[in-house]
PDB file of N, CA and C in Angstrom:
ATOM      1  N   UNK A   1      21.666  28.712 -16.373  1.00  0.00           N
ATOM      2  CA  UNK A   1      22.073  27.358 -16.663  1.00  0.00           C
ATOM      3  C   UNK A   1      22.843  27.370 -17.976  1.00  0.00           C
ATOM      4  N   UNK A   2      23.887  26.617 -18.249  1.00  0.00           N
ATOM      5  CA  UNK A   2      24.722  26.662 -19.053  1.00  0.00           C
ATOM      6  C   UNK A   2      26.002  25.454 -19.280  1.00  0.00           C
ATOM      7  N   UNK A   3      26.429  25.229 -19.919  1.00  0.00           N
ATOM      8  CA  UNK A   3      27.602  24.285 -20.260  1.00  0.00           C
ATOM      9  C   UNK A   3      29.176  24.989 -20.146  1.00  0.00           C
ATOM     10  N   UNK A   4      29.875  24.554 -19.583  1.00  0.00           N
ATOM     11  CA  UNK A   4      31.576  24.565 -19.870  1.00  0.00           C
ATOM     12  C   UNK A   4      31.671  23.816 -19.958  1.00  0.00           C
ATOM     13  N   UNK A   5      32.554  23.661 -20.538  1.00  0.00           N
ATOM     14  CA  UNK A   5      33.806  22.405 -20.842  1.00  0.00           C
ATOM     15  C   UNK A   5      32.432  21.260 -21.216  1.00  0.00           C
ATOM     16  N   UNK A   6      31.521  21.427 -21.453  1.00  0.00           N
ATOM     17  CA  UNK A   6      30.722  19.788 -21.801  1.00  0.00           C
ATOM     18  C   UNK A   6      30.267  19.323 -20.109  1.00  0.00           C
ATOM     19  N   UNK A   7      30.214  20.744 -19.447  1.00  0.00           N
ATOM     20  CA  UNK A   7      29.733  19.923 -17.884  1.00  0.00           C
ATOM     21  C   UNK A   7      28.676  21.105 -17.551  1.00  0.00           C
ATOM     22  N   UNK A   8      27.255  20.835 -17.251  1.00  0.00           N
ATOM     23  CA  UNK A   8      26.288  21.282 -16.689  1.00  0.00           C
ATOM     24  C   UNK A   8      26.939  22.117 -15.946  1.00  0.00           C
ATOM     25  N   UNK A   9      26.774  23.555 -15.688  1.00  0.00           N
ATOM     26  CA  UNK A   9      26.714  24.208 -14.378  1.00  0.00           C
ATOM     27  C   UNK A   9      25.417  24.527 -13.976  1.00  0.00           C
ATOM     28  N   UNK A  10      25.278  24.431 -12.666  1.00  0.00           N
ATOM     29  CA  UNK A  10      24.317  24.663 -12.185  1.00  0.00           C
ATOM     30  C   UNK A  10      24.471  25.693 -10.945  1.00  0.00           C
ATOM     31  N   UNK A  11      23.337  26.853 -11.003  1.00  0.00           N
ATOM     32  CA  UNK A  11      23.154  27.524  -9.936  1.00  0.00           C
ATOM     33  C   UNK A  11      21.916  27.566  -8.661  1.00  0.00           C
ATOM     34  N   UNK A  12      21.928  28.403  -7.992  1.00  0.00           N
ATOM     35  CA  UNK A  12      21.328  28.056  -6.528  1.00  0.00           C
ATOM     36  C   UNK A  12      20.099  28.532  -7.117  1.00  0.00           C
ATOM     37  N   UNK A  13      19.699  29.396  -8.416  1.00  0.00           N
ATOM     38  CA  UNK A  13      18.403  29.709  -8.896  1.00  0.00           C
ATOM     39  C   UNK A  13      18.100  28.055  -9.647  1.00  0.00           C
ATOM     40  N   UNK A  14      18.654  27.666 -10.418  1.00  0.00           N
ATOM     41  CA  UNK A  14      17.940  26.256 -10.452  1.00  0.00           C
ATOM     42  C   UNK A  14      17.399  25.265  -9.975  1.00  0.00           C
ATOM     43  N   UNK A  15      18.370  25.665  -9.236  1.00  0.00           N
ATOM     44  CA  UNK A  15      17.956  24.307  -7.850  1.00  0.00           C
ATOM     45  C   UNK A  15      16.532  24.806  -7.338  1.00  0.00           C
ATOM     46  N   UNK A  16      16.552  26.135  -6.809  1.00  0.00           N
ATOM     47  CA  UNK A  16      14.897  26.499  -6.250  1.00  0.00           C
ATOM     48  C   UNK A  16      14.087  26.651  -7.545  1.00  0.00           C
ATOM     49  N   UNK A  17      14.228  26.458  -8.475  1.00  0.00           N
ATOM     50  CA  UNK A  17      12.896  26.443  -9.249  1.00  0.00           C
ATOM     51  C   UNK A  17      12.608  24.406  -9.493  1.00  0.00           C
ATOM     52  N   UNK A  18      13.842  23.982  -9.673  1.00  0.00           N
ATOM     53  CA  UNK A  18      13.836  22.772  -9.490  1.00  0.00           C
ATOM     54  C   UNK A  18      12.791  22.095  -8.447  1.00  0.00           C
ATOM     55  N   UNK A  19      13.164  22.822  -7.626  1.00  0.00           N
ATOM     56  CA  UNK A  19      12.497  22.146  -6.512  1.00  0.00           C
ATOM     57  C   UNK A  19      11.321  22.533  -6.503  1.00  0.00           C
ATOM     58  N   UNK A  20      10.831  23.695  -7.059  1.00  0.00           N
ATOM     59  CA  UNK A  20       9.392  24.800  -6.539  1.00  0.00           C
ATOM     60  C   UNK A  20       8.577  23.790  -7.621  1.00  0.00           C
ATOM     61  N   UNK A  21       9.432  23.219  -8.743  1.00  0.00           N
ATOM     62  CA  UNK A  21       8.237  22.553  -9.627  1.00  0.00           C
ATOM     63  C   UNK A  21       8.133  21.310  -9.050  1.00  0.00           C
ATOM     64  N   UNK A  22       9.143  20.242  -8.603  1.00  0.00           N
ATOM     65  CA  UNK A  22       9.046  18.744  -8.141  1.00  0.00           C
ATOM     66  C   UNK A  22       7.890  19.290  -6.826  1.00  0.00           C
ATOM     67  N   UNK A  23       7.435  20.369  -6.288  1.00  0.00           N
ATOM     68  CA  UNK A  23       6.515  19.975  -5.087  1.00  0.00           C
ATOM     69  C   UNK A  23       4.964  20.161  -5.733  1.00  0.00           C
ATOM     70  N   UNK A  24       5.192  21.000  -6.915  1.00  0.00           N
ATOM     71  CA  UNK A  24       4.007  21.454  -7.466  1.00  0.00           C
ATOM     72  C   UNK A  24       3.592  20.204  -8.592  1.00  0.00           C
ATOM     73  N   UNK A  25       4.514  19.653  -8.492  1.00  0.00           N
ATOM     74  CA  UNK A  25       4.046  17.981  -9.642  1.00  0.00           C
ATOM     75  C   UNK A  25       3.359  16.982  -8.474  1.00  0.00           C
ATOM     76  N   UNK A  26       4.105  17.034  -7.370  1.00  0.00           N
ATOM     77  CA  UNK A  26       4.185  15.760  -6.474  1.00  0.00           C
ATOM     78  C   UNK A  26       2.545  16.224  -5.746  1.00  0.00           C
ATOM     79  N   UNK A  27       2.326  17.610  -5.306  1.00  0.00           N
ATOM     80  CA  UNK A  27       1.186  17.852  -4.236  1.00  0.00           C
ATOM     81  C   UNK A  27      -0.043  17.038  -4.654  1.00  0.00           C
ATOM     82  N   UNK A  28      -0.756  16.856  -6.162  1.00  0.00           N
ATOM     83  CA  UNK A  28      -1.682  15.935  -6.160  1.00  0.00           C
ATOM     84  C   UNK A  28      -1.321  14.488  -6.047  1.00  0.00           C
ATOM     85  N   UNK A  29      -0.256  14.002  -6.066  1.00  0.00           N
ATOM     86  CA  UNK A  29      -0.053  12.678  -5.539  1.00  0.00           C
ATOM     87  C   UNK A  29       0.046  12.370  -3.951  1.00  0.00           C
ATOM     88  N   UNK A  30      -0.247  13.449  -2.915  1.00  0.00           N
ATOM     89  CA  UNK A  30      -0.095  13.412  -1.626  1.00  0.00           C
ATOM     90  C   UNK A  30      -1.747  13.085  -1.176  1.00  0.00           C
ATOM     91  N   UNK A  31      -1.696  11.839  -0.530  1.00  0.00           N
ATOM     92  CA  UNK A  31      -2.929  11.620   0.055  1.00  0.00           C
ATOM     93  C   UNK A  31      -3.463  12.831   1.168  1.00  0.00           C
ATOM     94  N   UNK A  32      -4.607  12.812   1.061  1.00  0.00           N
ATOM     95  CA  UNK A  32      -5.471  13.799   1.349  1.00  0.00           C
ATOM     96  C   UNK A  32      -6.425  13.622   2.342  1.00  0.00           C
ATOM     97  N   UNK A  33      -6.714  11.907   2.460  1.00  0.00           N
ATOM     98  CA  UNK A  33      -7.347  11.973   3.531  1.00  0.00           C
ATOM     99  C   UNK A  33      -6.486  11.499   5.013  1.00  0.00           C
ATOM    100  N   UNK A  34      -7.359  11.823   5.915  1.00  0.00           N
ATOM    101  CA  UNK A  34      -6.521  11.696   7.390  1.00  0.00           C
ATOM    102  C   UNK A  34      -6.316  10.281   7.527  1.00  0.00           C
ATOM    103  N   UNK A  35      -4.532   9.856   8.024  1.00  0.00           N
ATOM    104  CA  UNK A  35      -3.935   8.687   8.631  1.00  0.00           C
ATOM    105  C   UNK A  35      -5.260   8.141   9.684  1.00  0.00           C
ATOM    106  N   UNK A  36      -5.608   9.160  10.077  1.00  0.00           N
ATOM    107  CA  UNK A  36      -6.234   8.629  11.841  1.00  0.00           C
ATOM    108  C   UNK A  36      -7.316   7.790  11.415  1.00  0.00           C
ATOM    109  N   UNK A  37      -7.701   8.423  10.495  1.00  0.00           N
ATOM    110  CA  UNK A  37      -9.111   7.555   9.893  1.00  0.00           C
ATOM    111  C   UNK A  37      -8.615   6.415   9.120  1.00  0.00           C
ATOM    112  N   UNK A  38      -7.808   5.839   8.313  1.00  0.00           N
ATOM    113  CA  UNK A  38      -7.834   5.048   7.905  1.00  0.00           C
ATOM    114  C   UNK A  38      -7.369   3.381   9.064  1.00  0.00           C
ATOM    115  N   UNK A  39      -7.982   2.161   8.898  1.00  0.00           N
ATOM    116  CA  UNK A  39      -9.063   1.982   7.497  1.00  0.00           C
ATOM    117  C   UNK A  39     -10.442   2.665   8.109  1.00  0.00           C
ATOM    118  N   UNK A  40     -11.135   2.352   6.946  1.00  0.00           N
ATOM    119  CA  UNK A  40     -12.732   3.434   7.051  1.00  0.00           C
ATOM    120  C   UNK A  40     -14.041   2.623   7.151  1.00  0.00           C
ATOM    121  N   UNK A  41     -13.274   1.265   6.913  1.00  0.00           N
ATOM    122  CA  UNK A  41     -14.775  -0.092   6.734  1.00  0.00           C
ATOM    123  C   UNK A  41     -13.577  -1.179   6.824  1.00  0.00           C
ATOM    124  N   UNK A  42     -14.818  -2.211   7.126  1.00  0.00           N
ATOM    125  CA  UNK A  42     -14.144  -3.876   7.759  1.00  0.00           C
ATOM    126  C   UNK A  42     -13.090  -3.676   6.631  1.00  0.00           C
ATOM    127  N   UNK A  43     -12.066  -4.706   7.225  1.00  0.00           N
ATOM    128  CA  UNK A  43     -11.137  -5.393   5.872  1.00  0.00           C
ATOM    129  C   UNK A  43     -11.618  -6.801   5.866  1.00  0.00           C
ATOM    130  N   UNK A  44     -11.165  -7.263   4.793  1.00  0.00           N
ATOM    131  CA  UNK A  44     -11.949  -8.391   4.170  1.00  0.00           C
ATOM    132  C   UNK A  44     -10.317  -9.729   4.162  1.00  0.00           C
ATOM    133  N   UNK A  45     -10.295 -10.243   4.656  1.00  0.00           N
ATOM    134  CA  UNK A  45      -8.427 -11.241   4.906  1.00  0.00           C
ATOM    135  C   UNK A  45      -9.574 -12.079   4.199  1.00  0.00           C
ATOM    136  N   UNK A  46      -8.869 -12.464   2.511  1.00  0.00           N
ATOM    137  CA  UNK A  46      -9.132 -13.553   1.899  1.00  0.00           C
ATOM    138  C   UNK A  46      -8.043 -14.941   2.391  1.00  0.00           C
ATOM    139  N   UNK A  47      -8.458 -16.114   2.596  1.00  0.00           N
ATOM    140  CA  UNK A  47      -7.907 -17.335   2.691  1.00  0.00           C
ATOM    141  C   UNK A  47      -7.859 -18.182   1.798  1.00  0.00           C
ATOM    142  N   UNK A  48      -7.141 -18.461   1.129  1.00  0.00           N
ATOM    143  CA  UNK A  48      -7.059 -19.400  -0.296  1.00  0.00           C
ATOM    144  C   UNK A  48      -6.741 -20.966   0.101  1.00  0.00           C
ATOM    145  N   UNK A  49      -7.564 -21.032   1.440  1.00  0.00           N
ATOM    146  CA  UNK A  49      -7.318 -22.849   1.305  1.00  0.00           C
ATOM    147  C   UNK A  49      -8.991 -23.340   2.076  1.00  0.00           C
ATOM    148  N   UNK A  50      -9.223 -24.251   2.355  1.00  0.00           N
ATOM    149  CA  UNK A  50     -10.777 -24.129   2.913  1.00  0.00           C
ATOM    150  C   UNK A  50     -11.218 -24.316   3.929  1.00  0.00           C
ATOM    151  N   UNK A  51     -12.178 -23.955   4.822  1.00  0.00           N
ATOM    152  CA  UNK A  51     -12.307 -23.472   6.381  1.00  0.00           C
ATOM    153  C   UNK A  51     -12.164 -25.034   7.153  1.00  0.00           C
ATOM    154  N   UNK A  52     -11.580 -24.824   7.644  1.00  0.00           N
ATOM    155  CA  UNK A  52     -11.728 -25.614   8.539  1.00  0.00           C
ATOM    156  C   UNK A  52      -9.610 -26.050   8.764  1.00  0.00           C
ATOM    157  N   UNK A  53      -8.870 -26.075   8.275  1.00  0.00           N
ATOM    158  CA  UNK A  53      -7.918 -26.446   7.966  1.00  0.00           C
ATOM    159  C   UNK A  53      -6.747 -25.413   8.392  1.00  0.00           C
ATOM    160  N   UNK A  54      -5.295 -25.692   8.715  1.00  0.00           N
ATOM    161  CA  UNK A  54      -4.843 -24.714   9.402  1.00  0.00           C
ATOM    162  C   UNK A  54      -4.495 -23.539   9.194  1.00  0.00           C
ATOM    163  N   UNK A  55      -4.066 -23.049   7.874  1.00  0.00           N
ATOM    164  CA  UNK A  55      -4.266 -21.837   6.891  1.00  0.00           C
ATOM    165  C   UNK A  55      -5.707 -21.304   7.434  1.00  0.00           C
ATOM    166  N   UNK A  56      -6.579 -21.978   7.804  1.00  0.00           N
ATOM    167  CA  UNK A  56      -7.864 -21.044   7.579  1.00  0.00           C
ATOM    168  C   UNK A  56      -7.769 -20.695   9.578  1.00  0.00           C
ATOM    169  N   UNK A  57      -7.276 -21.568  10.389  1.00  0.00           N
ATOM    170  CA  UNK A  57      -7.254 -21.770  11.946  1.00  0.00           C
ATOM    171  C   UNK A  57      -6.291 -20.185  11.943  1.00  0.00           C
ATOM    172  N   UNK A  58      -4.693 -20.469  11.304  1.00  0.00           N
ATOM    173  CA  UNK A  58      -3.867 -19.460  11.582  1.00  0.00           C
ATOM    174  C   UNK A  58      -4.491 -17.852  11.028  1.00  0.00           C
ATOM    175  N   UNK A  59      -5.046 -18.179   9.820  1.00  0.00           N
ATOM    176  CA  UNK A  59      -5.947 -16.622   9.354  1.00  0.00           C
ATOM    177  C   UNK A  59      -6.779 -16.304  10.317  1.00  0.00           C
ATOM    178  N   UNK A  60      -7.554 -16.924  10.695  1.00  0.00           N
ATOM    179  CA  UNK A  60      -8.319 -16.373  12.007  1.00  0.00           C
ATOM    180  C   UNK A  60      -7.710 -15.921  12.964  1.00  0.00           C
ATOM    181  N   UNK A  61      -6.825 -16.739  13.544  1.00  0.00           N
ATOM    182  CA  UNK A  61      -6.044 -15.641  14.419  1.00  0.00           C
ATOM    183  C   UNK A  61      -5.200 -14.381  13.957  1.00  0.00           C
ATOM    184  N   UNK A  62      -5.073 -14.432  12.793  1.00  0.00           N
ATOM    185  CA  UNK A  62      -4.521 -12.979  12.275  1.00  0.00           C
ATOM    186  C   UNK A  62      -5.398 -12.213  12.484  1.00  0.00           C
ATOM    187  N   UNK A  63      -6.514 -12.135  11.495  1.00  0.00           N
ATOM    188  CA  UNK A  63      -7.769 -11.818  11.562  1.00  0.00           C
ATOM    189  C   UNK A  63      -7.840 -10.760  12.876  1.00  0.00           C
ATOM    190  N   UNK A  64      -8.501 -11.894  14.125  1.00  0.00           N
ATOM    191  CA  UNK A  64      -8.560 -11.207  15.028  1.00  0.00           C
ATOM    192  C   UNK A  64      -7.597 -10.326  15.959  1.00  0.00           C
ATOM    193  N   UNK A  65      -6.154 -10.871  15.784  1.00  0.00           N
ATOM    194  CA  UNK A  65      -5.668  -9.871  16.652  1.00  0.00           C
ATOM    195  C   UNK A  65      -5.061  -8.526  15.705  1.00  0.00           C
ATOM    196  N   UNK A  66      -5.435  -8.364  14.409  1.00  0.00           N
ATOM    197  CA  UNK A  66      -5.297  -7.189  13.290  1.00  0.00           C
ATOM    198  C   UNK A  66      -6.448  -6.360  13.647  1.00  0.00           C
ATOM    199  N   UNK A  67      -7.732  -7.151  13.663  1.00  0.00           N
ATOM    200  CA  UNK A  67      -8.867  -6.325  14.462  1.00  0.00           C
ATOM    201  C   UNK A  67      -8.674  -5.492  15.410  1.00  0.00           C
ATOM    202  N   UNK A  68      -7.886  -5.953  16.430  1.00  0.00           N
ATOM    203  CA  UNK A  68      -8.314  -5.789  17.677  1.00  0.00           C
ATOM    204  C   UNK A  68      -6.662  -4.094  17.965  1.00  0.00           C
ATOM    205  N   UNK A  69      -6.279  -4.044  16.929  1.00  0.00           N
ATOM    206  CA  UNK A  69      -5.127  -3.638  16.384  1.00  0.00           C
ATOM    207  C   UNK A  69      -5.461  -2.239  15.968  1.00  0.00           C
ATOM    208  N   UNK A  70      -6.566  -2.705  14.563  1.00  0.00           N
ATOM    209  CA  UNK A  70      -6.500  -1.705  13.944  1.00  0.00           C
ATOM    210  C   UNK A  70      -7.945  -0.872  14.679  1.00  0.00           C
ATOM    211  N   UNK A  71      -8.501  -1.345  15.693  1.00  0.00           N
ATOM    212  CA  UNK A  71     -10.100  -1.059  16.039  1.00  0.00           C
ATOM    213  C   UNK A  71     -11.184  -1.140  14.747  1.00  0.00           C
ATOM    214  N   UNK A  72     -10.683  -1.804  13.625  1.00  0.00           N
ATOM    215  CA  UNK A  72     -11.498  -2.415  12.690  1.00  0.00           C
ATOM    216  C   UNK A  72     -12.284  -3.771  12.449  1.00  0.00           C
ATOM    217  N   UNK A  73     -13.097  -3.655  12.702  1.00  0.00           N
ATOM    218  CA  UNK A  73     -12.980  -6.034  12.136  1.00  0.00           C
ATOM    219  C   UNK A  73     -12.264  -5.945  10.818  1.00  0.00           C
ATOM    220  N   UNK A  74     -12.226  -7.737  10.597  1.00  0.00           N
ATOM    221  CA  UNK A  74     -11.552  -8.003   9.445  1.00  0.00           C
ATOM    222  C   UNK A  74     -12.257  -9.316   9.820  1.00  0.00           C
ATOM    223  N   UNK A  75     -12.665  -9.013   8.580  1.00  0.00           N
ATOM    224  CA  UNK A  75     -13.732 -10.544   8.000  1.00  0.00           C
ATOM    225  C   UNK A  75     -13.042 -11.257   7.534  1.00  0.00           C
ATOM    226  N   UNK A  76     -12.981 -12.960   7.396  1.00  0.00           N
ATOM    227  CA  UNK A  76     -12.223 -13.883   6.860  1.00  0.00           C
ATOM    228  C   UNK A  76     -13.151 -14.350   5.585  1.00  0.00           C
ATOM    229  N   UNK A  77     -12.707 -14.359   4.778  1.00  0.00           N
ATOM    230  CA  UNK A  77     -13.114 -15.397   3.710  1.00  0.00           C
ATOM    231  C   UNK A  77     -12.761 -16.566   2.976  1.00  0.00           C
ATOM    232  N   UNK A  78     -12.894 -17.503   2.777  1.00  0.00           N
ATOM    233  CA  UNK A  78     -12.189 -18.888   2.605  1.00  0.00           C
ATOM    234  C   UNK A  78     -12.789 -18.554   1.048  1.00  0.00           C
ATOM    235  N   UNK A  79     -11.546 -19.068   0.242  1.00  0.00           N
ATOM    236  CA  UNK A  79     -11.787 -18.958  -1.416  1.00  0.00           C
ATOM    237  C   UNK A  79     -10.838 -20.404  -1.815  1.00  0.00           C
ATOM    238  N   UNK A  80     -11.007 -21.481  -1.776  1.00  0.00           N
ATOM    239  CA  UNK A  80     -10.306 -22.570  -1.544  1.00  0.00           C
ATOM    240  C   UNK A  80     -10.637 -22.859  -3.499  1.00  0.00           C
ATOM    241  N   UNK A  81      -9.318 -23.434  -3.716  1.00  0.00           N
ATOM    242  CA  UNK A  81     -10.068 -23.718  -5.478  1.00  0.00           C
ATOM    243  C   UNK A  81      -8.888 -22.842  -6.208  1.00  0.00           C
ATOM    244  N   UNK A  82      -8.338 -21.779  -5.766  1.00  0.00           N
ATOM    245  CA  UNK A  82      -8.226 -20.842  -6.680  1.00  0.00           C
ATOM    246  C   UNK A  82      -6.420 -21.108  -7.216  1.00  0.00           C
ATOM    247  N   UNK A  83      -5.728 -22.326  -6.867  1.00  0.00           N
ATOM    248  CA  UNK A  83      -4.511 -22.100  -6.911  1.00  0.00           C
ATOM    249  C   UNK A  83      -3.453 -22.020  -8.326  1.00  0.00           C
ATOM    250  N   UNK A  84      -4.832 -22.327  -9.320  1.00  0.00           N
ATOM    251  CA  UNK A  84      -4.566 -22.421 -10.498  1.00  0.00           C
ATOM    252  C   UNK A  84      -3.685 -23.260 -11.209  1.00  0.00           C
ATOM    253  N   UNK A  85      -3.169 -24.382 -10.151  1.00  0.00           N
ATOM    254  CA  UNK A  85      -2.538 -25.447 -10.834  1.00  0.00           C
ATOM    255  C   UNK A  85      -3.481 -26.401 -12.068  1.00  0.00           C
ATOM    256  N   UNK A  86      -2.968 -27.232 -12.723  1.00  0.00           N
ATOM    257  CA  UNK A  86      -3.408 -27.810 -13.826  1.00  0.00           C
ATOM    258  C   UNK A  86      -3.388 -29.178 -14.226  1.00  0.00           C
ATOM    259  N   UNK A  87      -3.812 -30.035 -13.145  1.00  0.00           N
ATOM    260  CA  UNK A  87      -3.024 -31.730 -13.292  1.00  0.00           C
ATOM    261  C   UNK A  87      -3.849 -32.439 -14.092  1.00  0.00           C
ATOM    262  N   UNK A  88      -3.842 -31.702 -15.648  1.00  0.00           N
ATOM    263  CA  UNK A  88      -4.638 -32.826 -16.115  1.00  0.00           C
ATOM    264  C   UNK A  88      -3.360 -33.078 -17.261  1.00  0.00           C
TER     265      UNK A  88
END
């Protein structure tokens, strides 16, 4: 590796060490456990408005046909309250 003229040259030995290190940085960032298995436990579909109402009607049907999808349940939870507006 070296400079002319103020321009990088680069050879075909850089490039493969280049590369031999970007796989040896990246390999612990490669998930490890198996696609097939995931997910591994229920999912939990939070609803931020309160049961009974159509946000909570249409989440349920997500809900279930994501279930029926992923061969997981997916539990609904209604968390109504949380929108953090401020009208005072």
């Amino acid at each position: 590796m070296g400079k002319k003229n103020g321009v990088l040259k680069v050879n075909g030995r850089m490039i493969l060490y280049s590369t031999i290190l970007f796989f040896i940085l990246v390999q612990p960032c490669i998930a490890t456990e198996d696609p097939a298995q995931f997910p591994s436990k229920p999912i939990t579909l939070i609803i931020p408005w309160a049961a009974g109402g159509t946000g909570d009607l249409s989440g349920r049907k997500v809900a279930d046909s994501a279930g029926k999808i992923l061969g997981q349940p997916v539990l609904v939870e209604n968390k109504a309250g949380g929108g953090g507006g401020h009208w005072n």
